[in-house]
C-alpha atoms as a PDB file:
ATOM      1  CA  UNK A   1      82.314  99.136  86.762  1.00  0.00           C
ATOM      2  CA  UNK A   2      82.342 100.432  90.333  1.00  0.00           C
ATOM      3  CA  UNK A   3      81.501 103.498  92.580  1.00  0.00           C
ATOM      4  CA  UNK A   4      83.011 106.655  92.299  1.00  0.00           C
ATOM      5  CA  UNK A   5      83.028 109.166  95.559  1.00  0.00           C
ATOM      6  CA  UNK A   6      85.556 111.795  95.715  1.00  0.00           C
ATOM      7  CA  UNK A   7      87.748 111.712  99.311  1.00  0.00           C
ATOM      8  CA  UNK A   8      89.826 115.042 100.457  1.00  0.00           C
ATOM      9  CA  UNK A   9      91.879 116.165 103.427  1.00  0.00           C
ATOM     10  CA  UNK A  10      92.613 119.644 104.556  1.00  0.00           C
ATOM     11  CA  UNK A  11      95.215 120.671 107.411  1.00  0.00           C
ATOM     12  CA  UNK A  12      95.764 124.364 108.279  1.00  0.00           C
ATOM     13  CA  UNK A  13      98.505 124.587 111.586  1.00  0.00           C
ATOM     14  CA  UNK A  14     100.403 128.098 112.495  1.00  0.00           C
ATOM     15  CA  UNK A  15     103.993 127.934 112.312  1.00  0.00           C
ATOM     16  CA  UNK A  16     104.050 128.317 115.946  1.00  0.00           C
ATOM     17  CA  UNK A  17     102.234 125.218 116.999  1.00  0.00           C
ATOM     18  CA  UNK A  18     104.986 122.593 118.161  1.00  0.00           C
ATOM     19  CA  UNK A  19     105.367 119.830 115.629  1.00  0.00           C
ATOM     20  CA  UNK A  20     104.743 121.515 112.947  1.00  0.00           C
ATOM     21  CA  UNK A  21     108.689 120.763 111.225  1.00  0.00           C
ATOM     22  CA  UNK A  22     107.809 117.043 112.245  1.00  0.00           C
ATOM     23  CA  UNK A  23     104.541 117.205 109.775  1.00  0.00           C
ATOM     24  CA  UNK A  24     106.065 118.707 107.185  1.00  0.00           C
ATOM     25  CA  UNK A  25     108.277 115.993 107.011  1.00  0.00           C
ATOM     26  CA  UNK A  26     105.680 112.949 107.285  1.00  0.00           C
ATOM     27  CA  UNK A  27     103.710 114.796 104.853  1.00  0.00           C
ATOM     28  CA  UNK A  28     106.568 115.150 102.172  1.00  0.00           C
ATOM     29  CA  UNK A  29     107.416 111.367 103.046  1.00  0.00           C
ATOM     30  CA  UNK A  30     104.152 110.570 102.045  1.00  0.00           C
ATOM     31  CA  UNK A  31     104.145 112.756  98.842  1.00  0.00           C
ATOM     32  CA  UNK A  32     106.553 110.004  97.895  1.00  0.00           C
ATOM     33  CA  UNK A  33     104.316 106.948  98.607  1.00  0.00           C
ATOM     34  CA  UNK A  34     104.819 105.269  95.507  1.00  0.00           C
ATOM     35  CA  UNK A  35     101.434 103.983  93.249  1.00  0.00           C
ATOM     36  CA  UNK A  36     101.041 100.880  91.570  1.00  0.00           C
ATOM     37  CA  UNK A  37      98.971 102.837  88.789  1.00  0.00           C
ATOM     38  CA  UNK A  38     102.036 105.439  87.877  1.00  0.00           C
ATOM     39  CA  UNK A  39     103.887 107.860  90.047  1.00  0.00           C
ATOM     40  CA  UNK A  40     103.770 108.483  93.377  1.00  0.00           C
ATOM     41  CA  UNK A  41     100.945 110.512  95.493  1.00  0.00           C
ATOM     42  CA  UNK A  42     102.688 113.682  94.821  1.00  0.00           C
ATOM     43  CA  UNK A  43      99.982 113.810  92.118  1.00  0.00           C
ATOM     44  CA  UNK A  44      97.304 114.757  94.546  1.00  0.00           C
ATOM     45  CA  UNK A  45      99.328 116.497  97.310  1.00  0.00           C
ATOM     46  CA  UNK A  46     100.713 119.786  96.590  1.00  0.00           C
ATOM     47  CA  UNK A  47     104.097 121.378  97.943  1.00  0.00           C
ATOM     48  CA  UNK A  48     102.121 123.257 101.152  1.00  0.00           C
ATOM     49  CA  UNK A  49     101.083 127.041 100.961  1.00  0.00           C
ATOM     50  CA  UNK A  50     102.002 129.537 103.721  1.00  0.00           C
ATOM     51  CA  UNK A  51      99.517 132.148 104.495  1.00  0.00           C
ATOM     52  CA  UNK A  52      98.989 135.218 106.444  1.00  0.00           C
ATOM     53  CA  UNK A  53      99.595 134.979 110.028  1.00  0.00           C
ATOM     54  CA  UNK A  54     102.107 132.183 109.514  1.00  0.00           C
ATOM     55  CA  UNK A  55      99.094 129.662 108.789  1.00  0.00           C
ATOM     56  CA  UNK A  56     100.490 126.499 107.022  1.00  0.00           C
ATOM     57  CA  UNK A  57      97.640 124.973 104.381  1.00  0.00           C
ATOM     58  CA  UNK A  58      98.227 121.001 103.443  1.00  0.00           C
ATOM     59  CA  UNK A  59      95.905 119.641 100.752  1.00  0.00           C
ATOM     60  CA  UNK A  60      95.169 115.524 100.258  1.00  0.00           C
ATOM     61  CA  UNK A  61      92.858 116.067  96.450  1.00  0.00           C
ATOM     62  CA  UNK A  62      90.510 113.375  95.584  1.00  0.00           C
ATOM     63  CA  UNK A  63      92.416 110.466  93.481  1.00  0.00           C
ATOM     64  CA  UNK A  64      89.465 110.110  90.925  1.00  0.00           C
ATOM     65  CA  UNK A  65      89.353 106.361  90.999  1.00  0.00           C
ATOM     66  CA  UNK A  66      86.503 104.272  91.406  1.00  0.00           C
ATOM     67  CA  UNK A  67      86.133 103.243  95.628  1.00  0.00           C
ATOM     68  CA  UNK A  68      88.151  99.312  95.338  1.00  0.00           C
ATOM     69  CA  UNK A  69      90.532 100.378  92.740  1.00  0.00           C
ATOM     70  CA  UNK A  70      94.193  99.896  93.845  1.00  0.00           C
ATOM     71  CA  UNK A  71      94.958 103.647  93.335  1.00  0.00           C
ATOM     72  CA  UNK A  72      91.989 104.592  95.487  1.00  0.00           C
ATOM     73  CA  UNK A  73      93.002 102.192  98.334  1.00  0.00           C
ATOM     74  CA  UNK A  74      96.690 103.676  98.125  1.00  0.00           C
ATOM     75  CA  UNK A  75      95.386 107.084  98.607  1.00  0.00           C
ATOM     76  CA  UNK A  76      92.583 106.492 101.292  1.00  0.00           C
ATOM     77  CA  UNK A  77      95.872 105.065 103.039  1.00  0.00           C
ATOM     78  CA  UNK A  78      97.933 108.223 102.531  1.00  0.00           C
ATOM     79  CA  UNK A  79      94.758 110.522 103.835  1.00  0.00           C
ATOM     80  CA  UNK A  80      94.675 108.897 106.904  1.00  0.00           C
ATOM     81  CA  UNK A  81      98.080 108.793 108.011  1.00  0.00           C
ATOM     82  CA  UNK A  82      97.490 112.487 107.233  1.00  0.00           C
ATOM     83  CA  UNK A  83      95.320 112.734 109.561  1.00  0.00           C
ATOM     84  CA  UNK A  84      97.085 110.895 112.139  1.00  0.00           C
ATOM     85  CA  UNK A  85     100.028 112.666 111.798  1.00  0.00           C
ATOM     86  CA  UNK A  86      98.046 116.177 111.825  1.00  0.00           C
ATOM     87  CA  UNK A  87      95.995 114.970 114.960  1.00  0.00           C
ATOM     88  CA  UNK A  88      99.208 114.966 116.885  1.00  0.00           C
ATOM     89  CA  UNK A  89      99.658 118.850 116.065  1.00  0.00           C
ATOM     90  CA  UNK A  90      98.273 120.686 119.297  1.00  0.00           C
ATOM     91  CA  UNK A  91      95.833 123.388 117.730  1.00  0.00           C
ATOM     92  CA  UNK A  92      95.914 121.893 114.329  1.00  0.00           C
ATOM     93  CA  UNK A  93      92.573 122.223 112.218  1.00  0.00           C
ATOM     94  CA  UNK A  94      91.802 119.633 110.054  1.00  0.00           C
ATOM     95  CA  UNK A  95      88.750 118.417 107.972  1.00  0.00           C
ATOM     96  CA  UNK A  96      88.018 115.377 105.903  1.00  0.00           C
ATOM     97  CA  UNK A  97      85.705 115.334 103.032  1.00  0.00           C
ATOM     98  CA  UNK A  98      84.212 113.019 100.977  1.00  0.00           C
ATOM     99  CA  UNK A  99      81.517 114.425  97.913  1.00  0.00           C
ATOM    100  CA  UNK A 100      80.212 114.216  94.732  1.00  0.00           C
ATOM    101  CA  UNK A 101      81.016 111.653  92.618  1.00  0.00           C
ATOM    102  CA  UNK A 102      77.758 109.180  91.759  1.00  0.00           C
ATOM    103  CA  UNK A 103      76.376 110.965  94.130  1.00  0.00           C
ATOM    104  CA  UNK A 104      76.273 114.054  93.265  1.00  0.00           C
ATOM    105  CA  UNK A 105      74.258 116.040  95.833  1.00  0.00           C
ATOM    106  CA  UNK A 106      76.702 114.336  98.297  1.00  0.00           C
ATOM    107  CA  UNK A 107      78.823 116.128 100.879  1.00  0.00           C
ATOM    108  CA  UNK A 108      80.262 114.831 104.030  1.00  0.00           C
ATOM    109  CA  UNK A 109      82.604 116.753 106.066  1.00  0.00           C
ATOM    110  CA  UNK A 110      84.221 115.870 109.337  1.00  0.00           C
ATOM    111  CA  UNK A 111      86.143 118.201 111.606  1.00  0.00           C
ATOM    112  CA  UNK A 112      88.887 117.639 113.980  1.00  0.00           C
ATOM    113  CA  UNK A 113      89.977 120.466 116.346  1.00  0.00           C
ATOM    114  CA  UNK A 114      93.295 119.343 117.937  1.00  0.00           C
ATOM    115  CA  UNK A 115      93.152 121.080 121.500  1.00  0.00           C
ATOM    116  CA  UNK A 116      96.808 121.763 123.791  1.00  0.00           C
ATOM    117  CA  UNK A 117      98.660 118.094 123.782  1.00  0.00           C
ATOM    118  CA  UNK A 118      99.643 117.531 127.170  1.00  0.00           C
ATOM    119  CA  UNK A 119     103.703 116.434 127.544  1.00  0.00           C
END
């Protein structure tokens, strides 16, 4: 038995933000992360689309395990080195989730607005 809330990370950066190349990598590194449950967390984080306007989108999905679980805890570790990594990106837009679940009427959502990195 345990408590089921559903966790998600979104990162949109332009292609000409600097740093961008250096997120793609960290975020395919971490596609690799391997589980202890099967695979690796490519299962929740898809190859990055490329919009209009040369808008990159990166997607962490919810893992669907209960909050404790070892899978959960694997991927709550991936979404925030997402984060990190994304909050280094001058410009980037990025927004954490977390929803549903038990809780069904639930929704928190955080924003993070990266503004011009000073050198």
């Amino acid at each position: 038995m345990g408590y089921i809330s559903h966790s998600a990370i979104i990162v949109t950066v332009g292609d000409w933000m600097g740093g961008l190349e250096e997120f793609k990598e960290t975020f395919n590194l971490l596609r690799e992360t391997p589980l202890k449950f099967d695979g690796t967390a490519a299962r929740y984080m898809p190859e990055p689309t490329k919009g209009i306007n040369g808008y990159y989108t990166f997607f962490v999905a919810p893992d669907g395990s209960k909050e404790g679980w070892d899978e959960s805890d694997e991927m709550d570790k991936v979404r925030e080195k997402v984060k990190i990594a994304a909050q280094k990106i001058p410009y980037a837009d990025i927004v954490t989730l977390r929803f549903g679940g038990d809780d069904h009427n639930r929704l928190d959502a955080e924003m993070y607005e990266n503004e011009e990195v000073d050198e």
